[in-house]
Protein backbone atom coordinates (compact mmCIF):
# COMPACT_ATOMS: atom_id res chain seq x y z
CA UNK A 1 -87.68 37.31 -19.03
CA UNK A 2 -84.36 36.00 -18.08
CA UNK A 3 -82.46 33.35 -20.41
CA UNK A 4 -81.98 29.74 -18.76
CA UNK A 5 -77.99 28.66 -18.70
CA UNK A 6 -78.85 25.06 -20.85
CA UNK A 7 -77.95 21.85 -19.82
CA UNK A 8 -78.52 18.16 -21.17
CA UNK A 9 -78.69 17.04 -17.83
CA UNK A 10 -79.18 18.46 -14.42
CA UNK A 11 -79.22 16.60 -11.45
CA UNK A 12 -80.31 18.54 -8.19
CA UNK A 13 -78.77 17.57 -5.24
CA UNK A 14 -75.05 16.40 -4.37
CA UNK A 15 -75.80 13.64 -1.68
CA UNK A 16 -75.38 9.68 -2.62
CA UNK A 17 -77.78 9.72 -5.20
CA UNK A 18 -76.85 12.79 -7.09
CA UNK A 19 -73.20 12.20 -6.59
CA UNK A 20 -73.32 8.41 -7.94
CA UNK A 21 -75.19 9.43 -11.20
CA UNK A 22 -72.76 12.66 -12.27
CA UNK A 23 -69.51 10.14 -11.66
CA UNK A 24 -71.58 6.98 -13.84
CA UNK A 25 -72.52 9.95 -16.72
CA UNK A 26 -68.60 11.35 -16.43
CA UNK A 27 -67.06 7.78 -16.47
CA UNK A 28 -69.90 6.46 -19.55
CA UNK A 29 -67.72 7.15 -22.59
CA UNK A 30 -71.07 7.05 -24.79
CA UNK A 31 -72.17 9.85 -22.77
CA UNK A 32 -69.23 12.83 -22.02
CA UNK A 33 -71.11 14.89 -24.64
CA UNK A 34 -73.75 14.90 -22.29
CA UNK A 35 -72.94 18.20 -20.61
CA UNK A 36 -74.09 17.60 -17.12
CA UNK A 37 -74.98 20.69 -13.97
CA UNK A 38 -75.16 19.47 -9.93
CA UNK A 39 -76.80 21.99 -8.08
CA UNK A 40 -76.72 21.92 -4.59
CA UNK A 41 -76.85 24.19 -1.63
CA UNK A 42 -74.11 23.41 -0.13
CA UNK A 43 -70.52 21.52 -1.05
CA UNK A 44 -70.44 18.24 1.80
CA UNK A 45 -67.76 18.13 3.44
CA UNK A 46 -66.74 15.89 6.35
CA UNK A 47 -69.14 12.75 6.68
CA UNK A 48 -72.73 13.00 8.02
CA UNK A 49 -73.52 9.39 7.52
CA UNK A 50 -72.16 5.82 7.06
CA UNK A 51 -73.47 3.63 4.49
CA UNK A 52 -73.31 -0.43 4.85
CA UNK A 53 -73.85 -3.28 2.47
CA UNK A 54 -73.02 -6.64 1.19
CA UNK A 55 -72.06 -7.42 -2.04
CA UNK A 56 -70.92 -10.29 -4.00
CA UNK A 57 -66.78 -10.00 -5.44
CA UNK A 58 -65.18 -6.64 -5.90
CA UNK A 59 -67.22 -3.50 -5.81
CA UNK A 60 -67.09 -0.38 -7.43
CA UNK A 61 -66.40 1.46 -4.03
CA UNK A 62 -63.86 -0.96 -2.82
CA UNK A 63 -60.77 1.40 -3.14
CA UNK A 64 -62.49 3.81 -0.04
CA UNK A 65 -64.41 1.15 1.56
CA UNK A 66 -63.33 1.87 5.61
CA UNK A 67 -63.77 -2.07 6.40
CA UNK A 68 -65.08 -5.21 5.18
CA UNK A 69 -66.37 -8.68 6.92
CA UNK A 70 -66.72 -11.85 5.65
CA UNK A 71 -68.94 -12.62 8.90
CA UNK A 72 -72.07 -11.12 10.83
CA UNK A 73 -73.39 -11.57 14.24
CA UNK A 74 -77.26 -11.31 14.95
CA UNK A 75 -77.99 -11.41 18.69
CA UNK A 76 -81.68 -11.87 20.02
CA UNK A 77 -82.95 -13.32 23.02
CA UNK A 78 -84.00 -16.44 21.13
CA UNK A 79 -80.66 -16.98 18.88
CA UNK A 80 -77.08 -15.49 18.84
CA UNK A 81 -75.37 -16.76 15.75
CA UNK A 82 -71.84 -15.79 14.33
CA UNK A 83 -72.53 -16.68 10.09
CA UNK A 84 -69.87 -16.33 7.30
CA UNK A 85 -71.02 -14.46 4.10
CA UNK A 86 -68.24 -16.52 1.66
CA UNK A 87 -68.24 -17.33 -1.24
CA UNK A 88 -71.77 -15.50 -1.41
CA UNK A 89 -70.85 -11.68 0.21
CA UNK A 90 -68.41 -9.58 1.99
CA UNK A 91 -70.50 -7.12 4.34
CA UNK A 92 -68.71 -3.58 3.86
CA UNK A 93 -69.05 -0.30 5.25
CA UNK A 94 -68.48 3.43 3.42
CA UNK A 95 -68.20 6.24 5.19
CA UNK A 96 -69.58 9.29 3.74
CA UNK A 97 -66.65 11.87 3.81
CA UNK A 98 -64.51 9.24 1.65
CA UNK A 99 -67.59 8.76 -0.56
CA UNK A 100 -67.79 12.90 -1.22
CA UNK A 101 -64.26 13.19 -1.81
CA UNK A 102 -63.79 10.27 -4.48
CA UNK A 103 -66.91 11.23 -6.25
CA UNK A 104 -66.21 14.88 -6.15
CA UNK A 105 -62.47 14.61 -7.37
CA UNK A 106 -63.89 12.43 -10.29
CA UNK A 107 -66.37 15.17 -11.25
CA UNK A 108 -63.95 17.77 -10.77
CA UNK A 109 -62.06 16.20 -13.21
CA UNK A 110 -64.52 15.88 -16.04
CA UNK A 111 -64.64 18.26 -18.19
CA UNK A 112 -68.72 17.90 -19.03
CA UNK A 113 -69.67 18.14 -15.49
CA UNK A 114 -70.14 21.65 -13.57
CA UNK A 115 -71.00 21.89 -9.80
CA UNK A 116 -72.79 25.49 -8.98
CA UNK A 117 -73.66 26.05 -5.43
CA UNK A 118 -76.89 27.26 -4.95
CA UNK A 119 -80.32 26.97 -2.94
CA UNK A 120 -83.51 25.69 -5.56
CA UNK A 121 -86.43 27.59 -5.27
CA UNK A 122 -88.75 26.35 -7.90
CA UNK A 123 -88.92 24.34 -10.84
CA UNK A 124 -91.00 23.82 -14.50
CA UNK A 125 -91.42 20.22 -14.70
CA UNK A 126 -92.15 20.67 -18.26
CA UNK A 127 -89.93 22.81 -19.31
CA UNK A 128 -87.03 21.16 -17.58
CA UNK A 129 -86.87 24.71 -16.19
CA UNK A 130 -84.82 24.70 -12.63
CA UNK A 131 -85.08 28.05 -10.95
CA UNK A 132 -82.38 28.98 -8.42
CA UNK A 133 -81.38 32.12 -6.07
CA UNK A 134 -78.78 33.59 -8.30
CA UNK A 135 -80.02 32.55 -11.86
CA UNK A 136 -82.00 29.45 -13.43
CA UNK A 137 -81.19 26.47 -15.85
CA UNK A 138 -82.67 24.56 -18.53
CA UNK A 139 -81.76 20.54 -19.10
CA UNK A 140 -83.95 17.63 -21.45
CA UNK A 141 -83.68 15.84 -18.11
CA UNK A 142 -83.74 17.09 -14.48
CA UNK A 143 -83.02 14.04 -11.51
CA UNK A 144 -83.80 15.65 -8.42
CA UNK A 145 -83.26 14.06 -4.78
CA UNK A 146 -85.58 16.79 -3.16
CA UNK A 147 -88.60 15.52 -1.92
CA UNK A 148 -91.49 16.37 -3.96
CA UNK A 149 -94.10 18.99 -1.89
CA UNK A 150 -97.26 17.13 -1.95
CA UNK A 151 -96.22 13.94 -0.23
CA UNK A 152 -99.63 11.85 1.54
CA UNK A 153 -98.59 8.67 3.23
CA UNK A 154 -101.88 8.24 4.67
CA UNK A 155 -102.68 5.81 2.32
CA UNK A 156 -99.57 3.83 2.64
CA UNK A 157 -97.23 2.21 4.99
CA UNK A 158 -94.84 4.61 6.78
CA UNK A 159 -92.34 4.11 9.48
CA UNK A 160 -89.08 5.15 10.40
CA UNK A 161 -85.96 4.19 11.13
CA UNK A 162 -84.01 6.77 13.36
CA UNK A 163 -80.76 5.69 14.65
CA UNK A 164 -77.56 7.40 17.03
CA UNK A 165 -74.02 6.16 16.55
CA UNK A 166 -70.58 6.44 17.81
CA UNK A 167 -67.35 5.73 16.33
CA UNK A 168 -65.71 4.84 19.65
CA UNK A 169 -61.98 3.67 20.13
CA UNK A 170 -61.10 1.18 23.52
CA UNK A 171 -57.86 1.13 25.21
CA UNK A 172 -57.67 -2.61 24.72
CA UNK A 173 -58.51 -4.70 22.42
CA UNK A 174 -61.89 -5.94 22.59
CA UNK A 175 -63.43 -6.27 19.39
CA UNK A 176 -63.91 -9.27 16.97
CA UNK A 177 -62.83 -7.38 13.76
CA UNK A 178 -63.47 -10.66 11.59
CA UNK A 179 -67.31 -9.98 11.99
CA UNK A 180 -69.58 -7.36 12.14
CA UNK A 181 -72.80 -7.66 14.44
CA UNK A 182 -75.96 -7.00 12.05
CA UNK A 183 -78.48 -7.04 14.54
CA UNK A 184 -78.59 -6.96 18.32
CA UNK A 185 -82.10 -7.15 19.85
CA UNK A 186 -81.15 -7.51 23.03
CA UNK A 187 -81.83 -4.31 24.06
CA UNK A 188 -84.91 -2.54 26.01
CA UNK A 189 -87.46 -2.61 23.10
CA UNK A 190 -90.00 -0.52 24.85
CA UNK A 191 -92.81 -1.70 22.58
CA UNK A 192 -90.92 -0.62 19.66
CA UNK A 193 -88.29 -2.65 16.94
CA UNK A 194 -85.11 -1.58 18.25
CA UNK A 195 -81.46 -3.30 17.48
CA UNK A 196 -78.01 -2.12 18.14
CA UNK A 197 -75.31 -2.93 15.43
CA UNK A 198 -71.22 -2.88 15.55
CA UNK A 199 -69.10 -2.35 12.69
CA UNK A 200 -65.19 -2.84 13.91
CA UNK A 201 -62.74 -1.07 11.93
CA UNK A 202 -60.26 -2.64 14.24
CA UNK A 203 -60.01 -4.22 16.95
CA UNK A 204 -60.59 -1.16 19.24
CA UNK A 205 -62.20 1.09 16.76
CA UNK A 206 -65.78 0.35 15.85
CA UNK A 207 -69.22 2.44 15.19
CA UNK A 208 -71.98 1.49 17.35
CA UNK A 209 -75.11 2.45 16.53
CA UNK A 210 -78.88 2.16 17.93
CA UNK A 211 -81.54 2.18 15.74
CA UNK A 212 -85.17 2.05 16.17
CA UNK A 213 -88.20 1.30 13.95
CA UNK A 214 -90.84 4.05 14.78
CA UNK A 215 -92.56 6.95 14.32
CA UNK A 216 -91.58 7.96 18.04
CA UNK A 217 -88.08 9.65 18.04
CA UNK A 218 -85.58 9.96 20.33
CA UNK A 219 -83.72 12.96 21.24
CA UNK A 220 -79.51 12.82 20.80
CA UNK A 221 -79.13 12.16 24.60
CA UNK A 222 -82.12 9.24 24.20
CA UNK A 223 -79.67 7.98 21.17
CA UNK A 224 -76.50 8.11 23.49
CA UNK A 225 -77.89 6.15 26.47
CA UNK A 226 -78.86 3.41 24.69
CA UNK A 227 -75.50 3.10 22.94
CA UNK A 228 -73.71 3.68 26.30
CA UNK A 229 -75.90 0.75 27.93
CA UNK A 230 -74.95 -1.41 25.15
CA UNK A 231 -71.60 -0.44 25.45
CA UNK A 232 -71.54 -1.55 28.88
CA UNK A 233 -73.52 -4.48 29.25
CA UNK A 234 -72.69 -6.33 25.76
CA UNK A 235 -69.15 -5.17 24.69
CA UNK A 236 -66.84 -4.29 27.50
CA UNK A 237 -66.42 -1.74 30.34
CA UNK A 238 -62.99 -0.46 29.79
CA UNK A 239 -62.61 2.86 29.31
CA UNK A 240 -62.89 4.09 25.45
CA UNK A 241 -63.06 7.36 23.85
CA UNK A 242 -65.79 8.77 21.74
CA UNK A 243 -64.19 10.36 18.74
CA UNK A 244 -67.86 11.40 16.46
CA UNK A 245 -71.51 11.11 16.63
CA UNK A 246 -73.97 10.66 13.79
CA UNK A 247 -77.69 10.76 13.79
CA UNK A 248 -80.44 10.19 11.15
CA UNK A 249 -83.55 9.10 10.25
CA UNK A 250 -84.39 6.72 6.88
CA UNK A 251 -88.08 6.51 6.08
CA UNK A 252 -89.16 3.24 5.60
CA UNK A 253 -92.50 3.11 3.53
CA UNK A 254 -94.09 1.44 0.05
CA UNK A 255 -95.12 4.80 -1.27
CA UNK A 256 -94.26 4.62 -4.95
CA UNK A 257 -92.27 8.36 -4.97
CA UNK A 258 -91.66 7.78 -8.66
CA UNK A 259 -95.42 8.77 -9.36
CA UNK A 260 -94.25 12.24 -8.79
CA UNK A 261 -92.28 11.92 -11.82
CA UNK A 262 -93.48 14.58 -14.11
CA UNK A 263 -92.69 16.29 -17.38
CA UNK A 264 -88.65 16.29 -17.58
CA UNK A 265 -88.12 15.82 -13.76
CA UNK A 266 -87.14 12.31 -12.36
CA UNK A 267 -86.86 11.74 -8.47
CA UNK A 268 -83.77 9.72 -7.61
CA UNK A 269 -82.28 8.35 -4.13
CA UNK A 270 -84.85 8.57 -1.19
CA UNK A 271 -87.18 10.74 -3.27
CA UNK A 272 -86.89 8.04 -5.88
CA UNK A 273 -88.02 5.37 -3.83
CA UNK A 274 -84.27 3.72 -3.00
CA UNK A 275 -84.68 3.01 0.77
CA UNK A 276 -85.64 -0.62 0.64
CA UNK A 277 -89.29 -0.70 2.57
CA UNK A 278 -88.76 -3.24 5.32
CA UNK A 279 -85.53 -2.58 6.21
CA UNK A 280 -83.84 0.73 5.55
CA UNK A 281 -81.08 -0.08 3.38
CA UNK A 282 -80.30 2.53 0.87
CA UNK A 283 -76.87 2.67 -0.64
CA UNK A 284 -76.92 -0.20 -3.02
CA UNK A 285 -80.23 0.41 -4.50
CA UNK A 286 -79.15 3.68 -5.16
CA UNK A 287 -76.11 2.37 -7.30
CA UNK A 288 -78.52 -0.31 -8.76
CA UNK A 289 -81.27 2.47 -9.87
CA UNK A 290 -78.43 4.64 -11.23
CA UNK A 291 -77.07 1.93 -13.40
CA UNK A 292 -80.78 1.86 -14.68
CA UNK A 293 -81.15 5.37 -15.56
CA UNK A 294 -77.31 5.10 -17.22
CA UNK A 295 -78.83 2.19 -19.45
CA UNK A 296 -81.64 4.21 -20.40
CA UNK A 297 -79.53 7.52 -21.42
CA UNK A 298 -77.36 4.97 -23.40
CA UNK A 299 -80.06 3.48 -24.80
CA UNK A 300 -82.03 6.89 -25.29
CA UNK A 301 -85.53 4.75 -23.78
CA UNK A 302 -87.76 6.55 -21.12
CA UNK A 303 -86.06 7.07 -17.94
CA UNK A 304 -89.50 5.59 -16.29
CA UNK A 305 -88.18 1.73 -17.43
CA UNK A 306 -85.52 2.22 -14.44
CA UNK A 307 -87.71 2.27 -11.49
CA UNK A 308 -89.12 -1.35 -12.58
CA UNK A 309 -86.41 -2.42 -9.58
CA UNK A 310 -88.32 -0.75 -7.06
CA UNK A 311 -91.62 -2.70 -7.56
CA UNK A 312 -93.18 -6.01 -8.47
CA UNK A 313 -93.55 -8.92 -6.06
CA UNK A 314 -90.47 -7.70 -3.98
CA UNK A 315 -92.33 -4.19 -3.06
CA UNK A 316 -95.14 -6.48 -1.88
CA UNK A 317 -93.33 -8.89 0.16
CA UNK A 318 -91.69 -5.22 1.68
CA UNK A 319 -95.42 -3.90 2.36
CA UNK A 320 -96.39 -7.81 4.31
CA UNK A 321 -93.26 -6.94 6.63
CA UNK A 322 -93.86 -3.21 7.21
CA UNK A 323 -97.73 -4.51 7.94
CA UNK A 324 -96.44 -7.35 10.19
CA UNK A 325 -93.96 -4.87 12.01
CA UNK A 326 -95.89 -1.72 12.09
CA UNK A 327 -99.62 -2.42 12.35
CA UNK A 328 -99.74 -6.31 13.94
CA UNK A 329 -96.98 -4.87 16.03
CA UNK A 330 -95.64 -8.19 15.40
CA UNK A 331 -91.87 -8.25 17.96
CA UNK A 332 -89.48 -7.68 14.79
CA UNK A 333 -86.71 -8.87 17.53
CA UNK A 334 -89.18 -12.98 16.72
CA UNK A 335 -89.54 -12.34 13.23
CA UNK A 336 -85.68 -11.79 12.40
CA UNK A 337 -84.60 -14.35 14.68
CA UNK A 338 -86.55 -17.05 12.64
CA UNK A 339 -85.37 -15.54 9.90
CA UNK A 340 -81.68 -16.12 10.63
CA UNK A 341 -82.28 -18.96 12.77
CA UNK A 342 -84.20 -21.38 9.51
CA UNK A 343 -82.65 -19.39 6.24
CA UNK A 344 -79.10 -19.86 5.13
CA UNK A 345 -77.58 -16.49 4.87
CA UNK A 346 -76.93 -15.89 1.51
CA UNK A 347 -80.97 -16.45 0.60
CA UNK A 348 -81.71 -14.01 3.24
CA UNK A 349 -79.84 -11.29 1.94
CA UNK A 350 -80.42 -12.33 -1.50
CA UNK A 351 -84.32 -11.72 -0.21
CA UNK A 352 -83.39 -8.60 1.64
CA UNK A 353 -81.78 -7.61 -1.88
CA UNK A 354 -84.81 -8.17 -3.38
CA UNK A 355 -83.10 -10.88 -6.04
CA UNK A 356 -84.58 -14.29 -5.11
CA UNK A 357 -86.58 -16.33 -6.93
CA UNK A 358 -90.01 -17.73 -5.91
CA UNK A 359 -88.42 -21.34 -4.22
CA UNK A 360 -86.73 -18.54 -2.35
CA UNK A 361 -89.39 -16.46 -1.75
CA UNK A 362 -91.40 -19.77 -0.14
CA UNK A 363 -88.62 -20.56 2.16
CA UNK A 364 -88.45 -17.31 3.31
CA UNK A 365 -92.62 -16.75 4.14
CA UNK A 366 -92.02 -20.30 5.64
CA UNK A 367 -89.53 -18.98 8.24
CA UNK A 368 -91.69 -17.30 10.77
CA UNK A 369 -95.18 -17.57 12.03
CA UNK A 370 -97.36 -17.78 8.41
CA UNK A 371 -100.51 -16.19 10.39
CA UNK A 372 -99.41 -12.55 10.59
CA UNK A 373 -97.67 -12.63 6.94
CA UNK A 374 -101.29 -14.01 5.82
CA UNK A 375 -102.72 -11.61 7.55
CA UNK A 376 -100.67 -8.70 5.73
CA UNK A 377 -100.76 -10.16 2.36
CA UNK A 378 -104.11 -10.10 2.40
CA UNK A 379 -104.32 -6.59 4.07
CA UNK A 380 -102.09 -4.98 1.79
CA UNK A 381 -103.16 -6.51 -2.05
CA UNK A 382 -106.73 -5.42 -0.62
CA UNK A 383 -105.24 -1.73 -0.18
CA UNK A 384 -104.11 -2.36 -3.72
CA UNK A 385 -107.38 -2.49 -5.43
């Protein structure tokens, strides 16, 4: 039998998650003995995806942050609103390939941290065994962002949110660079949730993306002709350039991924459970959930204390909007616009955040019709029992 390379810590996969936890263990001084291995198949390189969200004062990311606003649009057919975020946020935006580079220079220049590239073909959850194409390692811990392979959602709430967007640059100006539009429901819903959202880097560079809340996706060219529609009917039609494309898809569900915790392996990122349910955000609750797990190597408690965040009365208020959205088919275009139209700004995105408290809470089930929230709160703590 062949001998394991050993490692305190390995963490499989080199994506947000992955990325964020090697550069938090390098930078911990109480934890450079740790001697740390990131496996993934591939280096990244370039960016594949753009991160955004708000955050109160300076940020650990704000050196490579592309852009910042200090105001957001959201555009319905009930409400348009411009809203400033100060004192309480500054809405930013991170694009991947500056992301991979900062994180991966850090890492590069810690001397506990190795980065092997290599495809993972099994694992020994209790052994902390992590078996590779060219050789296998051994680590106390394993965090792994790779989906676990027995996944069931039929139980559950389970949606997602697909999205197309360019990073497009006008010959004039035309942008408001001050403010970034959050939500646009304007658009064709076709019995679906679907927004549009504008980030300007400038005042003739922005990202414009189209993203829908379903289980029906679109192809690439579906993607582009709603963003070119948009283009032209809500932001100008001078000529512009398309410079990149980006497509995804976030899943949006309250299955608790951290029950496939097991033995020495911990799930981390999407596989962790870091997508927030109703609404797709990721980024942040990934840096939240890794400043958990750093506590709890500090601390040397059970890594199982840091996914408290991702439940409690927050996952349920999550589950009542997925309900409302996806199975009352409830227009999320209504339900957002009372949102934003009755809550001050900061307690929304406190909410969204998951960090209000209950007088919060109240205002915010308060906002829109009460019937279909009912409705879902008691649907989903009966699917609880």
């Amino acid at each position: 039998m062949s001998t394991q390379q050993k490692y305190d810590i390995i963490i499989v996969g080199a994506g947000a998650a992955g990325l964020s936890l090697a550069t938090r263990i390098a930078e911990t001084s109480e934890l450079r003995n740790r001697r740390v291995l990131i496996l993934d198949k591939e280096q990244k390189l370039g960016n594949d995806r753009t991160w955004c969200f708000w955050e109160h004062g300076e940020g650990r990311f704000d050196e490579i942050i592309t852009q910042s606003w200090n105001n957001i649009y959201f555009h319905s057919k009930y409400i348009s609103r411009r809203l400033g975020l100060e004192p309480y946020y500054a809405y930013k935006m991170l694009r991947s390939s500056d992301f991979y580079d900062h994180t991966l220079a850090s890492i590069e220049s810690s001397s506990n941290v190795d980065f092997v590239i290599d495809s993972v073909v099994g694992v020994n959850a209790q052994e902390g065994i992590v078996i590779c194409s060219n050789g296998s390692y051994q680590a106390d811990i394993v965090f792994s962002s790779k989906f676990p392979e027995d996944l069931d959602f039929s139980s559950h709430l389970y949606t997602d949110q697909h999205f197309g967007g360019w990073f497009i640059e006008f010959d004039e100006d035309v942008f408001d660079n001050e403010a970034a539009t959050f939500m646009d429901f304007r658009i064709e819903q076709n019995d679906e949730h679907r927004f549009c959202y504008v980030l300007p880097i400038n005042r003739k560079k922005a990202l414009v993306e189209a993203a829908i809340f379903s289980k029906n996706h679109q192809t690439k060219d579906g993607y582009d002709d709603i963003i070119k529609g948009y283009i032209e009917d809500y932001i100008s039609k001078s000529r512009y350039s398309i410079h990149e494309k980006e497509y995804g898809v976030i899943p949006m569900t309250n299955y608790p991924f951290w029950k496939h915790n097991e033995g020495k392996i911990y799930h981390i990122g999407t596989a962790g459970g870091a997508v927030k349910p109703s609404s797709g955000y990721a980024f942040k609750r990934i840096q939240q959930h890794t400043e958990r797990i750093i506590d709890c190597l500090k601390s040397n408690t059970s890594i199982e204390n840091s996914y408290k965040i991702f439940r409690g009365r927050h996952l349920l208020y999550d589950s009542v909007m997925l309900h409302v959205l996806e199975e009352q088919k409830i227009s999320g275009d209504k339900v957002f616009s009372d949102l934003f139209e009755k809550i001050n700004v900061d307690v929304l995105l406190r909410f969204l955040d998951g960090n209000t408290n209950f007088i919060g809470d109240i205002q915010i089930m308060k906002a829109p019709r009460m019937w279909p929230f009912i409705k879902g709160m008691a649907k989903v703590i009966s699917s609880l029992k």
